[in-house]
PDB file of N, CA and C in Angstrom:
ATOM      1  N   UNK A   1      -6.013   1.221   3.718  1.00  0.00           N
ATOM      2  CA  UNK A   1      -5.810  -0.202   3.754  1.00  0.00           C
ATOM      3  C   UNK A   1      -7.022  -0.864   3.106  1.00  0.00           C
ATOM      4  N   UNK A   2      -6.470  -1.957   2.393  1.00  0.00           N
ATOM      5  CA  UNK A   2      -8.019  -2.582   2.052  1.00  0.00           C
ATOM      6  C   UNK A   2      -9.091  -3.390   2.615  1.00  0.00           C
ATOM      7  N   UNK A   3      -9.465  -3.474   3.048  1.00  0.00           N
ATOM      8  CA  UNK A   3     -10.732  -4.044   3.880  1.00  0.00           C
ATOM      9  C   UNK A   3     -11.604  -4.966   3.280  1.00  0.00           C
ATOM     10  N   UNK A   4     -11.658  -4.721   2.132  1.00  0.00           N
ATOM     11  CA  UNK A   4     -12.836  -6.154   0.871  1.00  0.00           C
ATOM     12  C   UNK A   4     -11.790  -6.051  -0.375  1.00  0.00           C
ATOM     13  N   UNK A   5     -12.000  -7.264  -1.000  1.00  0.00           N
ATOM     14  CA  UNK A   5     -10.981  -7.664  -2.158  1.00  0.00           C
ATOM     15  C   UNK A   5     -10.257  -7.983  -2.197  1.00  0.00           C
ATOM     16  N   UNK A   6      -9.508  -8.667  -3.009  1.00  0.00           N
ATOM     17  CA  UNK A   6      -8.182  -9.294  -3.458  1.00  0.00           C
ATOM     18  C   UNK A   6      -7.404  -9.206  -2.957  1.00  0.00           C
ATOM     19  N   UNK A   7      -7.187  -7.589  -2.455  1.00  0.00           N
ATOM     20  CA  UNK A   7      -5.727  -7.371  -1.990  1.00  0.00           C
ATOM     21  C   UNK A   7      -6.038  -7.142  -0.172  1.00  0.00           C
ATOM     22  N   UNK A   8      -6.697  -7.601   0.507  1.00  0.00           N
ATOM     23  CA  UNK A   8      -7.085  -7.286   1.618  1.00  0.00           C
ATOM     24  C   UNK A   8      -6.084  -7.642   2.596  1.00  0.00           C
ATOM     25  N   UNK A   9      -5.987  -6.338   3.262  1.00  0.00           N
ATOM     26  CA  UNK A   9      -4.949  -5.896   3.938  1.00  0.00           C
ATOM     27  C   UNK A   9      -4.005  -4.917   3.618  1.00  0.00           C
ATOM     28  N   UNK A  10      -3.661  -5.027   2.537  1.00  0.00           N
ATOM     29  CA  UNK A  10      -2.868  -4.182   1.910  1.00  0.00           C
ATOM     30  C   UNK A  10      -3.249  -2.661   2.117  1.00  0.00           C
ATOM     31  N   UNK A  11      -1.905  -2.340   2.313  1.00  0.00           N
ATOM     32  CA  UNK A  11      -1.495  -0.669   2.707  1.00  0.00           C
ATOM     33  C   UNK A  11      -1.089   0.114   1.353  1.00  0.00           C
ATOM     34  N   UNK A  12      -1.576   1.006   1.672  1.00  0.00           N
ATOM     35  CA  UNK A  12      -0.884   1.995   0.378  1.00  0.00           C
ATOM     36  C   UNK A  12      -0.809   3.504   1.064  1.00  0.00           C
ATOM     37  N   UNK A  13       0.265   4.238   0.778  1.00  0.00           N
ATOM     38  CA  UNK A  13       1.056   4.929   1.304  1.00  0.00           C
ATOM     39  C   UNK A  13       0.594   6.341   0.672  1.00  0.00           C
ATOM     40  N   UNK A  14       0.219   7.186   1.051  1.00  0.00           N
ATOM     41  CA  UNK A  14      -0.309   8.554   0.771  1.00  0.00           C
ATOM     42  C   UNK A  14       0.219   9.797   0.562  1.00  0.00           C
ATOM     43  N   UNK A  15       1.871   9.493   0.887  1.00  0.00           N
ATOM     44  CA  UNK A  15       2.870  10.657   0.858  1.00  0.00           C
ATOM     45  C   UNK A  15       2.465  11.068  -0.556  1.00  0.00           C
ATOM     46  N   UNK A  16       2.596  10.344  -1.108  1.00  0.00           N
ATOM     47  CA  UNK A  16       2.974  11.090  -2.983  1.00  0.00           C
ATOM     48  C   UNK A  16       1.669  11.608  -3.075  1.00  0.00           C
ATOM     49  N   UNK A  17       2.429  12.792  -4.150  1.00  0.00           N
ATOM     50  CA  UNK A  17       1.560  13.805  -4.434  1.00  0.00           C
ATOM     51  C   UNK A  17      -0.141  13.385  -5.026  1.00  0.00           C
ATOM     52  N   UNK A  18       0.311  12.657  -6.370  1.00  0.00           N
ATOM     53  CA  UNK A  18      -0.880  12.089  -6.549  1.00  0.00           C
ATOM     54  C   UNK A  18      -1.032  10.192  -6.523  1.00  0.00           C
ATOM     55  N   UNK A  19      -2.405   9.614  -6.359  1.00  0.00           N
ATOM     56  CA  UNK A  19      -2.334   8.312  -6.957  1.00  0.00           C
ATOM     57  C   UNK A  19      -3.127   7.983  -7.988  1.00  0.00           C
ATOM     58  N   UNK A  20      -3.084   7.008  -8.930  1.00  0.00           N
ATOM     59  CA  UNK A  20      -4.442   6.965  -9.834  1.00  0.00           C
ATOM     60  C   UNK A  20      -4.638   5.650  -9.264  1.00  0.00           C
ATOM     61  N   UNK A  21      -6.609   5.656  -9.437  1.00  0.00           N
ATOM     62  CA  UNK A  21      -6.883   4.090  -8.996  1.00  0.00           C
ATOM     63  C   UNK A  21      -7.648   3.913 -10.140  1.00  0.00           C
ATOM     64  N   UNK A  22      -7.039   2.503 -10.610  1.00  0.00           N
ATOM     65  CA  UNK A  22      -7.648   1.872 -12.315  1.00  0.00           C
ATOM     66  C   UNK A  22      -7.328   0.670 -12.165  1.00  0.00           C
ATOM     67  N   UNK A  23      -8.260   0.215 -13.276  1.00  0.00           N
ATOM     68  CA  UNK A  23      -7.756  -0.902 -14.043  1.00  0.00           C
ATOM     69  C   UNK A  23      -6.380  -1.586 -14.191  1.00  0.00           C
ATOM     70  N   UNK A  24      -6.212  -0.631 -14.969  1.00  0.00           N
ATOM     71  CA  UNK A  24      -5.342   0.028 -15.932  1.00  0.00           C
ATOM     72  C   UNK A  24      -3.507  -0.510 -15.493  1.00  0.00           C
ATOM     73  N   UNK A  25      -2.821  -1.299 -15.757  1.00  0.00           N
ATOM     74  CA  UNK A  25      -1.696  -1.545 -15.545  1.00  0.00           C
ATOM     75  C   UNK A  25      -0.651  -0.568 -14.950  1.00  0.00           C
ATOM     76  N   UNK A  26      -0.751   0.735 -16.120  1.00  0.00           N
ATOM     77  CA  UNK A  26      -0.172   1.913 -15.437  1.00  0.00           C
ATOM     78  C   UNK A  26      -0.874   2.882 -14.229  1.00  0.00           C
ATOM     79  N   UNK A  27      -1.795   2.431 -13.333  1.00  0.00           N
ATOM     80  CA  UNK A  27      -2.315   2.789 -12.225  1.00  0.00           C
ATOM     81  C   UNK A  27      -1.724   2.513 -11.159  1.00  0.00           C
ATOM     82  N   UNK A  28      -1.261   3.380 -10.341  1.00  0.00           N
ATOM     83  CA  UNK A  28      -0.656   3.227  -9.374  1.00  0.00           C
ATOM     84  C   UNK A  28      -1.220   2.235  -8.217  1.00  0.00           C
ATOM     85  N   UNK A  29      -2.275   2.043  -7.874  1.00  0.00           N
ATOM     86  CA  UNK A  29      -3.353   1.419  -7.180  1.00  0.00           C
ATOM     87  C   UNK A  29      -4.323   0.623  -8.319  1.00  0.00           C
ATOM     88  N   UNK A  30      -3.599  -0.802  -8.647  1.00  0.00           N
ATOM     89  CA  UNK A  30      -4.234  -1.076  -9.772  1.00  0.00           C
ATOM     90  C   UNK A  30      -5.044  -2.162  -9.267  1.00  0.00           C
ATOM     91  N   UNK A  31      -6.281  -2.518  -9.706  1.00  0.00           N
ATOM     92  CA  UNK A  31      -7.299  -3.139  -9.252  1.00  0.00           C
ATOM     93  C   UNK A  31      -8.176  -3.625 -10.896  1.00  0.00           C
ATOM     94  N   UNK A  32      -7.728  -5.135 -10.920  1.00  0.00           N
ATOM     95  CA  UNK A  32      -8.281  -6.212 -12.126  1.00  0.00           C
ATOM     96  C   UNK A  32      -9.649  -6.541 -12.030  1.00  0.00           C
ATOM     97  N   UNK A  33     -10.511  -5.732 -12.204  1.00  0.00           N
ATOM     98  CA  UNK A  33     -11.801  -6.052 -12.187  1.00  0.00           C
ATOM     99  C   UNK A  33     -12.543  -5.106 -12.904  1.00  0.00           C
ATOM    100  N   UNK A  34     -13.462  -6.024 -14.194  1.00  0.00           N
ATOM    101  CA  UNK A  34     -14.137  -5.015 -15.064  1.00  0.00           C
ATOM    102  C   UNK A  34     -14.816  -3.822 -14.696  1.00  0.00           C
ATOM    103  N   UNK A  35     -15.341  -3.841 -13.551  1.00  0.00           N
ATOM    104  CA  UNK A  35     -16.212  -3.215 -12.931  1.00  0.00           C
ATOM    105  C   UNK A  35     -15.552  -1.523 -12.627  1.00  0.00           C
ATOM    106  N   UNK A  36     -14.056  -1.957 -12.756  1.00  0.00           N
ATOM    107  CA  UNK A  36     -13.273  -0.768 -12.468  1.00  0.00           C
ATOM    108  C   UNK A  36     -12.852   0.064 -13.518  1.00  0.00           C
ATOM    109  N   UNK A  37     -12.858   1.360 -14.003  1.00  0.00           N
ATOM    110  CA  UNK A  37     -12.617   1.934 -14.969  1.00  0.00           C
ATOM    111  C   UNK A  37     -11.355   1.852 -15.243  1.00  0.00           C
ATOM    112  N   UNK A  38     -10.535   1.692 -16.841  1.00  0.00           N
ATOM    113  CA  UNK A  38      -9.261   2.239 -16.434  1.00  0.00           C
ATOM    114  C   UNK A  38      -8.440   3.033 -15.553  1.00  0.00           C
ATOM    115  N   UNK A  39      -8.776   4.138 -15.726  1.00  0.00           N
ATOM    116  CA  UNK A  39      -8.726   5.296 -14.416  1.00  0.00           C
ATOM    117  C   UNK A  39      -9.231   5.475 -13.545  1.00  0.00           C
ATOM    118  N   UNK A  40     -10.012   4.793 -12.645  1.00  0.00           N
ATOM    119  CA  UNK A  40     -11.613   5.025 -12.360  1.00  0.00           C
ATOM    120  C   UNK A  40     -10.964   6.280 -11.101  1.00  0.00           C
ATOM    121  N   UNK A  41     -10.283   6.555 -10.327  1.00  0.00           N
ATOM    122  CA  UNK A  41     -10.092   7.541  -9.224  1.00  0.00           C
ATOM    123  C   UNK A  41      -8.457   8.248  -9.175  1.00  0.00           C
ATOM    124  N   UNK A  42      -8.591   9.491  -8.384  1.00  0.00           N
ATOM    125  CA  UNK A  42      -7.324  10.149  -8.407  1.00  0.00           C
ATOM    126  C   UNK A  42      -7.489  10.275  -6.876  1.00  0.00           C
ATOM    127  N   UNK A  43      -6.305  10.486  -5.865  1.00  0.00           N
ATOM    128  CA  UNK A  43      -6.313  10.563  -4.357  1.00  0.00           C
ATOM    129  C   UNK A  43      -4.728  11.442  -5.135  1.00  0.00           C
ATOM    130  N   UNK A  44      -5.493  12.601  -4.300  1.00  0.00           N
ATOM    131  CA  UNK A  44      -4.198  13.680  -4.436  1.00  0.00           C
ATOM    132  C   UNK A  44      -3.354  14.441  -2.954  1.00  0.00           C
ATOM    133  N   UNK A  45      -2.866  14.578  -3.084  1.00  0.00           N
ATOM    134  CA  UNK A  45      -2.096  14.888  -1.235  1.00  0.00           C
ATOM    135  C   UNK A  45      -1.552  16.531  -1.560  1.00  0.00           C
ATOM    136  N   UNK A  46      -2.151  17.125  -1.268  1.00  0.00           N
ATOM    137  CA  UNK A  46      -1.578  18.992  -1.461  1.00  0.00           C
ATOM    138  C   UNK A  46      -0.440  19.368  -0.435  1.00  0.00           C
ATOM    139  N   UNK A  47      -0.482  18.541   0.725  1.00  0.00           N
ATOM    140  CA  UNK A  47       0.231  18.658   1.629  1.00  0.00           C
ATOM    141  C   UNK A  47      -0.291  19.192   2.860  1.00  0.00           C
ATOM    142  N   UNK A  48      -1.717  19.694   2.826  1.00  0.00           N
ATOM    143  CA  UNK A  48      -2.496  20.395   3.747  1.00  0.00           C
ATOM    144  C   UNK A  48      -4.006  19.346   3.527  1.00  0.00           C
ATOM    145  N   UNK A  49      -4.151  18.973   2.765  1.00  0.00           N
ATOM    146  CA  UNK A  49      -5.260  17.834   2.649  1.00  0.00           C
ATOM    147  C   UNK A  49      -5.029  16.664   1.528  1.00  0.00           C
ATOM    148  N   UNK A  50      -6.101  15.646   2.160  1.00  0.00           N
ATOM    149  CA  UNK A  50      -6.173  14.604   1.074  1.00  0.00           C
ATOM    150  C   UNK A  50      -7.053  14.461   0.126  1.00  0.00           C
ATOM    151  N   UNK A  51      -7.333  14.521  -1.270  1.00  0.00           N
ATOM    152  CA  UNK A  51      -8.338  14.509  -1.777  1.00  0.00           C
ATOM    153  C   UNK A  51      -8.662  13.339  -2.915  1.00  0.00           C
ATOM    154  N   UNK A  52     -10.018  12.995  -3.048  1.00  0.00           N
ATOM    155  CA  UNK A  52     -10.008  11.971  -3.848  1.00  0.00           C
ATOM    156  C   UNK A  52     -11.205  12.878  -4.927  1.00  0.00           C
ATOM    157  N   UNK A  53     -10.901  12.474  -5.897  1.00  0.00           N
ATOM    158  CA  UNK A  53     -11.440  12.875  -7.294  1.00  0.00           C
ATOM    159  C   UNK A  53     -11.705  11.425  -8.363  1.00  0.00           C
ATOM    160  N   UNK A  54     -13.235  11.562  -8.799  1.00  0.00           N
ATOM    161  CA  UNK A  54     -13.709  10.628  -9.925  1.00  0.00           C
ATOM    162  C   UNK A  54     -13.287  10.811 -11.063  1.00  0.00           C
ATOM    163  N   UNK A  55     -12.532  10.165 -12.102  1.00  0.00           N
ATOM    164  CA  UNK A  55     -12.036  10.529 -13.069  1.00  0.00           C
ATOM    165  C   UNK A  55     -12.779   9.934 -13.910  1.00  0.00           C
ATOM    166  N   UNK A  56     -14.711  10.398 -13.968  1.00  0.00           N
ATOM    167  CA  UNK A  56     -15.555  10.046 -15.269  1.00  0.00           C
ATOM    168  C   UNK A  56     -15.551   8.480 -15.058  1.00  0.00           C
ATOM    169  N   UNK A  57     -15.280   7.726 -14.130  1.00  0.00           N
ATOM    170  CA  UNK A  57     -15.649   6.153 -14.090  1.00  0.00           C
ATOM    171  C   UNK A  57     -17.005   5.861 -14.050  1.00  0.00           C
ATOM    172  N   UNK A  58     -16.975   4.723 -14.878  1.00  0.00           N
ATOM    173  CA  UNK A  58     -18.379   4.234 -15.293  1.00  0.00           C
ATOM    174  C   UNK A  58     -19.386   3.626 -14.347  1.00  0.00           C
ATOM    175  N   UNK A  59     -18.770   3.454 -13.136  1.00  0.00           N
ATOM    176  CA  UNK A  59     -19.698   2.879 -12.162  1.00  0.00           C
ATOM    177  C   UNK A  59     -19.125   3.986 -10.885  1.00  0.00           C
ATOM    178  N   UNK A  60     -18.759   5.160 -11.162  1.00  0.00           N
ATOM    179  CA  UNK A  60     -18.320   6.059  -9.941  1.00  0.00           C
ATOM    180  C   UNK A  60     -18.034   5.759  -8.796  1.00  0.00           C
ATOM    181  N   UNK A  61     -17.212   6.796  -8.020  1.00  0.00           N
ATOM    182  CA  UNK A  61     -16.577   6.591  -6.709  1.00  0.00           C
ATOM    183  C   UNK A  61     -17.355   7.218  -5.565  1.00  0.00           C
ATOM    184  N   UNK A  62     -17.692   5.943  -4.487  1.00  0.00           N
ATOM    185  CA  UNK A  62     -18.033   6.562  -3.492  1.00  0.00           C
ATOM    186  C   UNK A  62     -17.301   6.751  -2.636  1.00  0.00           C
ATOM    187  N   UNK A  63     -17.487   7.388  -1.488  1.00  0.00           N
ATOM    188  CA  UNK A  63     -16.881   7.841   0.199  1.00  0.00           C
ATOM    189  C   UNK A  63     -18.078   7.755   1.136  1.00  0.00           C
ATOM    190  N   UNK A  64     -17.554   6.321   1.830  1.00  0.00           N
ATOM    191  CA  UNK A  64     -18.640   6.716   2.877  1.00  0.00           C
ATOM    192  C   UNK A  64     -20.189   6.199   2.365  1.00  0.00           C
ATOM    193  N   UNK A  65     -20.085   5.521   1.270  1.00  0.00           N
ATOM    194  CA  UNK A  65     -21.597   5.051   0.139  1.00  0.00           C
ATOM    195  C   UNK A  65     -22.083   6.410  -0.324  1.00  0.00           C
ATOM    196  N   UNK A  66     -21.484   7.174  -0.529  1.00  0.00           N
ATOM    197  CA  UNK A  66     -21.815   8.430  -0.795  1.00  0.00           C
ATOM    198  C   UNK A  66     -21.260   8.646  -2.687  1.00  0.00           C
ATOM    199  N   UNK A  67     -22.269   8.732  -3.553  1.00  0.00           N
ATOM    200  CA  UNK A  67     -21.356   8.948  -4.846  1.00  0.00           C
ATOM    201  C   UNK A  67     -20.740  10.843  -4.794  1.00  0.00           C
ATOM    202  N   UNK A  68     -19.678  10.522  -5.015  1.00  0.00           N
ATOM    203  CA  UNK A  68     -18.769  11.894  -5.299  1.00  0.00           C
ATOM    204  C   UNK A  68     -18.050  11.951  -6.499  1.00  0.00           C
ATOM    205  N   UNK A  69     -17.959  13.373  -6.829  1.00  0.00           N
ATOM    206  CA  UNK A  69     -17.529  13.979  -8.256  1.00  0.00           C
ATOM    207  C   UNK A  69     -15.774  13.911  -7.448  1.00  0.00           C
ATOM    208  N   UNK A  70     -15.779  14.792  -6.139  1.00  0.00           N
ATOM    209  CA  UNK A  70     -14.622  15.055  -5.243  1.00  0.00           C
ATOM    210  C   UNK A  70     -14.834  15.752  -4.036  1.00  0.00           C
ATOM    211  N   UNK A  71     -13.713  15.108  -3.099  1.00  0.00           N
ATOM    212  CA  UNK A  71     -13.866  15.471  -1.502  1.00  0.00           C
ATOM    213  C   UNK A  71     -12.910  15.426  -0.882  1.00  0.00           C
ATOM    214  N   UNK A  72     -12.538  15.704   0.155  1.00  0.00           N
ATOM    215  CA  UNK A  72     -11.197  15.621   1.341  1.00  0.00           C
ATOM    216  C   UNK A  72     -11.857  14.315   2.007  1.00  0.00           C
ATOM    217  N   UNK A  73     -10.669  13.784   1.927  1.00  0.00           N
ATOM    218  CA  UNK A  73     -10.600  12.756   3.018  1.00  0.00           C
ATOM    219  C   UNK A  73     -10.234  12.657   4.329  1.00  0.00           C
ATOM    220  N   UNK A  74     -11.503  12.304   5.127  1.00  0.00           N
ATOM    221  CA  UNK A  74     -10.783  12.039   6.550  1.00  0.00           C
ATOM    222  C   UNK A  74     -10.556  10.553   7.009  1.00  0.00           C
ATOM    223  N   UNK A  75      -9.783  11.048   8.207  1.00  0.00           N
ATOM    224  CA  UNK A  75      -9.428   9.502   9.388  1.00  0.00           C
ATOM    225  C   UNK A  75     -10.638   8.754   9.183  1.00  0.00           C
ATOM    226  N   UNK A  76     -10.155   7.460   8.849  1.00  0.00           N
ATOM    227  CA  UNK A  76     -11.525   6.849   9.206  1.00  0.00           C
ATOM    228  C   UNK A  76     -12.604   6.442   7.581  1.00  0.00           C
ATOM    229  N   UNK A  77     -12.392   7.536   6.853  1.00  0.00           N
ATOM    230  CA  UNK A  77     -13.434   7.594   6.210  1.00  0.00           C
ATOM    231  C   UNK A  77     -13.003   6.133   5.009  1.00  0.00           C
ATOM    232  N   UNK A  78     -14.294   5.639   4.417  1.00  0.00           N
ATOM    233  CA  UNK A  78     -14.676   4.258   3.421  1.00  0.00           C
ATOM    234  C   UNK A  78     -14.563   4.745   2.281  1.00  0.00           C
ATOM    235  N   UNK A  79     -13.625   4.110   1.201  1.00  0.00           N
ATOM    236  CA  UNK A  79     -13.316   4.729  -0.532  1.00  0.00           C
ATOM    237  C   UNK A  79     -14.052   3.460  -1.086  1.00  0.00           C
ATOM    238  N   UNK A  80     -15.080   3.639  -1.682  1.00  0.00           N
ATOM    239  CA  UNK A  80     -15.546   2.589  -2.375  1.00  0.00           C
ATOM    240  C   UNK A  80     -15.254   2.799  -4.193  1.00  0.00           C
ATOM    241  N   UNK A  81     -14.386   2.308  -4.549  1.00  0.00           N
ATOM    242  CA  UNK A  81     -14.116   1.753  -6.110  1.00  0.00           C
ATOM    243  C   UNK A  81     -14.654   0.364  -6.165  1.00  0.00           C
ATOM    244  N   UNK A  82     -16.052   0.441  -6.384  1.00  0.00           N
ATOM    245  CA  UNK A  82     -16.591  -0.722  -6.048  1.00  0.00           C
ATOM    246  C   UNK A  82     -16.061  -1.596  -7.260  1.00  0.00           C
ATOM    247  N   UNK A  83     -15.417  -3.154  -6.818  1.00  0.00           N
ATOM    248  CA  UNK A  83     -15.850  -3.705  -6.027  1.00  0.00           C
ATOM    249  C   UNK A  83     -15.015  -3.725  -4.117  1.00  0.00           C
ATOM    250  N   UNK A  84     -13.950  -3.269  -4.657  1.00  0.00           N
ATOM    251  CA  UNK A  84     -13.105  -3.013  -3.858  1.00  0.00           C
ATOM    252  C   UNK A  84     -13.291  -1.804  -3.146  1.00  0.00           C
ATOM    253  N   UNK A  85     -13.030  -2.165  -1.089  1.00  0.00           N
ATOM    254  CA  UNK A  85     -13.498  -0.778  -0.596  1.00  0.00           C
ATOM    255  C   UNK A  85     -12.265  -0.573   0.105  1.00  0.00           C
ATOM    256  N   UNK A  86     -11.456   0.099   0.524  1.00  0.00           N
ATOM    257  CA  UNK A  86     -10.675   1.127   0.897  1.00  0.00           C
ATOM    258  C   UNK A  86     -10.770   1.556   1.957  1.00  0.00           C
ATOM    259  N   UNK A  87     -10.065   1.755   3.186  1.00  0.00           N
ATOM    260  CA  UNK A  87     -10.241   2.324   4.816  1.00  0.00           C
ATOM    261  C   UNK A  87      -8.917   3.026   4.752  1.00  0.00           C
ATOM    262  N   UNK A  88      -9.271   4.793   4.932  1.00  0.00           N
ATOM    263  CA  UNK A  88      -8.262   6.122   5.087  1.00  0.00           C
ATOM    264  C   UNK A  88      -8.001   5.951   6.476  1.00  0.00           C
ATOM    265  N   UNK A  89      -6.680   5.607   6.339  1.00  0.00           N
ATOM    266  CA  UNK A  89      -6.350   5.576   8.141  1.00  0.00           C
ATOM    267  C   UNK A  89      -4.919   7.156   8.317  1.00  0.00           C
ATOM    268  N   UNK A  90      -5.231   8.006   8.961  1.00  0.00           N
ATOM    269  CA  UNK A  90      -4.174   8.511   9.129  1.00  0.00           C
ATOM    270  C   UNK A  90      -3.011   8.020  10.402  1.00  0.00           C
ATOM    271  N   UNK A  91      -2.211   8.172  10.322  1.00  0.00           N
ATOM    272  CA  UNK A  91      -1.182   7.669  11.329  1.00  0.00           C
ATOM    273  C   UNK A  91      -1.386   8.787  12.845  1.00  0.00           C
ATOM    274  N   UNK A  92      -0.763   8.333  14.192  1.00  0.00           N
ATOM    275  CA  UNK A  92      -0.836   9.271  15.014  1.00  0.00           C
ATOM    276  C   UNK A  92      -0.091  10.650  14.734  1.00  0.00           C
ATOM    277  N   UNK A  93       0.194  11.331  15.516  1.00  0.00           N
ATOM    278  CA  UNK A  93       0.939  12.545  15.314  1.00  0.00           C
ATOM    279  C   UNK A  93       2.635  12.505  15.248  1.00  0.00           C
ATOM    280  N   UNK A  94       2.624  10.969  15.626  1.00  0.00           N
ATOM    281  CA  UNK A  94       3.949  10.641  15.405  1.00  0.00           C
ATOM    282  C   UNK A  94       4.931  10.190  14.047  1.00  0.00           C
ATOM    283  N   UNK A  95       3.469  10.062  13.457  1.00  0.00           N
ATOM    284  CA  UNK A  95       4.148   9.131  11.994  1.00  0.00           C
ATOM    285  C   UNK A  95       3.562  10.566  10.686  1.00  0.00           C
ATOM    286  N   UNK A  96       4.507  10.279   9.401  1.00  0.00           N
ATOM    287  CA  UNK A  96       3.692  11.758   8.992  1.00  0.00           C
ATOM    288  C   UNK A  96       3.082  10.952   7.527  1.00  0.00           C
ATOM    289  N   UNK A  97       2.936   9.614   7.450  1.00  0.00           N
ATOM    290  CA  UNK A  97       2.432   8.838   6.350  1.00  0.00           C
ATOM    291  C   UNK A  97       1.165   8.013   6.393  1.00  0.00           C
ATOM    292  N   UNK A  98      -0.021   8.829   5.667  1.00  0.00           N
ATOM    293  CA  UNK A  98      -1.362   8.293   5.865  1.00  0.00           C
ATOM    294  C   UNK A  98      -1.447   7.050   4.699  1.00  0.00           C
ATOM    295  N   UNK A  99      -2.663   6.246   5.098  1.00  0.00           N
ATOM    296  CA  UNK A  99      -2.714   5.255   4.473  1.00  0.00           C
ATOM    297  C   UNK A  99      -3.954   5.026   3.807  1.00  0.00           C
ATOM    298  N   UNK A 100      -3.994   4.453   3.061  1.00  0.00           N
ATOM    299  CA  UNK A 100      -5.427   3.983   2.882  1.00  0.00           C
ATOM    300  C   UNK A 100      -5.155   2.484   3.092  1.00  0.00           C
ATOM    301  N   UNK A 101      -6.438   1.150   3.116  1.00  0.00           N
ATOM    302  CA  UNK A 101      -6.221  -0.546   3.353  1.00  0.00           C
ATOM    303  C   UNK A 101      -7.444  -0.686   2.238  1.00  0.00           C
ATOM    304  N   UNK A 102      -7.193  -1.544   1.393  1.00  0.00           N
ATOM    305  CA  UNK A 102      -8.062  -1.822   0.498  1.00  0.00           C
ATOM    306  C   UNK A 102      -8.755  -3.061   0.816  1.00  0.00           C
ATOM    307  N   UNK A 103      -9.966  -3.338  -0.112  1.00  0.00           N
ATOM    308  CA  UNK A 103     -10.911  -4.844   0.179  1.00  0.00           C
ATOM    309  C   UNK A 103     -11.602  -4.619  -1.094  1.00  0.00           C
ATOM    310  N   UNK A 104     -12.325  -5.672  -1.066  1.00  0.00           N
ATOM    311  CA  UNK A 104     -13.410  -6.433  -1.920  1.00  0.00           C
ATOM    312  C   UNK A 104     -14.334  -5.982  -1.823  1.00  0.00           C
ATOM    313  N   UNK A 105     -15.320  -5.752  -0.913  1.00  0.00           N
ATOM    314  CA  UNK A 105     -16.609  -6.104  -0.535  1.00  0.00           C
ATOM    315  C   UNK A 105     -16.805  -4.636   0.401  1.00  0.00           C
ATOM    316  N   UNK A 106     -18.188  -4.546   0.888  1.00  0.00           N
ATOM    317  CA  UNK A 106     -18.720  -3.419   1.311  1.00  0.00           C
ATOM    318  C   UNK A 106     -18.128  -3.843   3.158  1.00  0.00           C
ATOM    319  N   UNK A 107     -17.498  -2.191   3.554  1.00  0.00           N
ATOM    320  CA  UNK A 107     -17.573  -2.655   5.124  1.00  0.00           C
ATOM    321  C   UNK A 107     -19.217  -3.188   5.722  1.00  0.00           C
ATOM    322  N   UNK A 108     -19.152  -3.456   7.091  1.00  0.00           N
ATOM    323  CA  UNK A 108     -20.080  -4.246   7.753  1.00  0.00           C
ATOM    324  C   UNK A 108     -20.563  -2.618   7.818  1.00  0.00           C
ATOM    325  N   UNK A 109     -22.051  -3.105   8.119  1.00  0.00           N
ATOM    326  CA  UNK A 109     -23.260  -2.331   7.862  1.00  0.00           C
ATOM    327  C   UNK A 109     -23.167  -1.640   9.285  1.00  0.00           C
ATOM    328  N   UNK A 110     -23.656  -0.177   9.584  1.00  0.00           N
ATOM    329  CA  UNK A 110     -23.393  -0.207  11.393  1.00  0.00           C
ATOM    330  C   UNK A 110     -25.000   0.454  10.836  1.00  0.00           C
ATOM    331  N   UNK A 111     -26.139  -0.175  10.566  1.00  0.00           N
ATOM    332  CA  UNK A 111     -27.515   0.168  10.734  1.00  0.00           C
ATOM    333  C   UNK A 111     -28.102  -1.039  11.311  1.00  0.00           C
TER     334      UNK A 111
END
């Protein structure tokens, strides 16, 4: 879900295999801000994990303020395509469709 930015609030749905996050019109998770590479991220679903991968973006992807090449995603964890940040929510054991919530801006600081 998104948490900072434009689209805040907004859900995006994790079943599909892959997503691209860009610029870029044809991006599935598309986000209008220079700052964002055409392509700038891939979130891939194997079916046994979630993974997010940098696809060479010019201002790179963090997790967590963490810059990453690529990683599994957990419950909980912060996707920063800065400027826009991202909250991985998985559903209970009842639902079988994880989410991410997108935003603008950096979550609140817990230091």
């Amino acid at each position: 879900m998104v948490i900072y930015g434009s689209d805040l609030g907004r859900k995006y749905n994790l079943e599909a295999p892959a997503l691209v996050v860009g610029r870029s019109s044809k991006s599935d998770v598309q986000i209008d801000q220079e700052s964002v590479s055409r392509a700038h991220s891939k979130i891939v679903n194997s079916g046994r994990a979630i993974r997010i991968r940098d696809l060479g973006s010019t201002n790179g992807t963090y997790v967590n303020d963490e810059l990453i090449d690529e990683r599994t995603l957990e419950d909980g964890d912060f996707i920063q395509d800065r400027p826009h940040d991202f909250q991985v929510s998985f559903p209970a054991a009842t639902s079988s469709a994880p989410t991410t919530k997108r935003s603008t801006g950096s979550p609140p600081s817990t230091a």
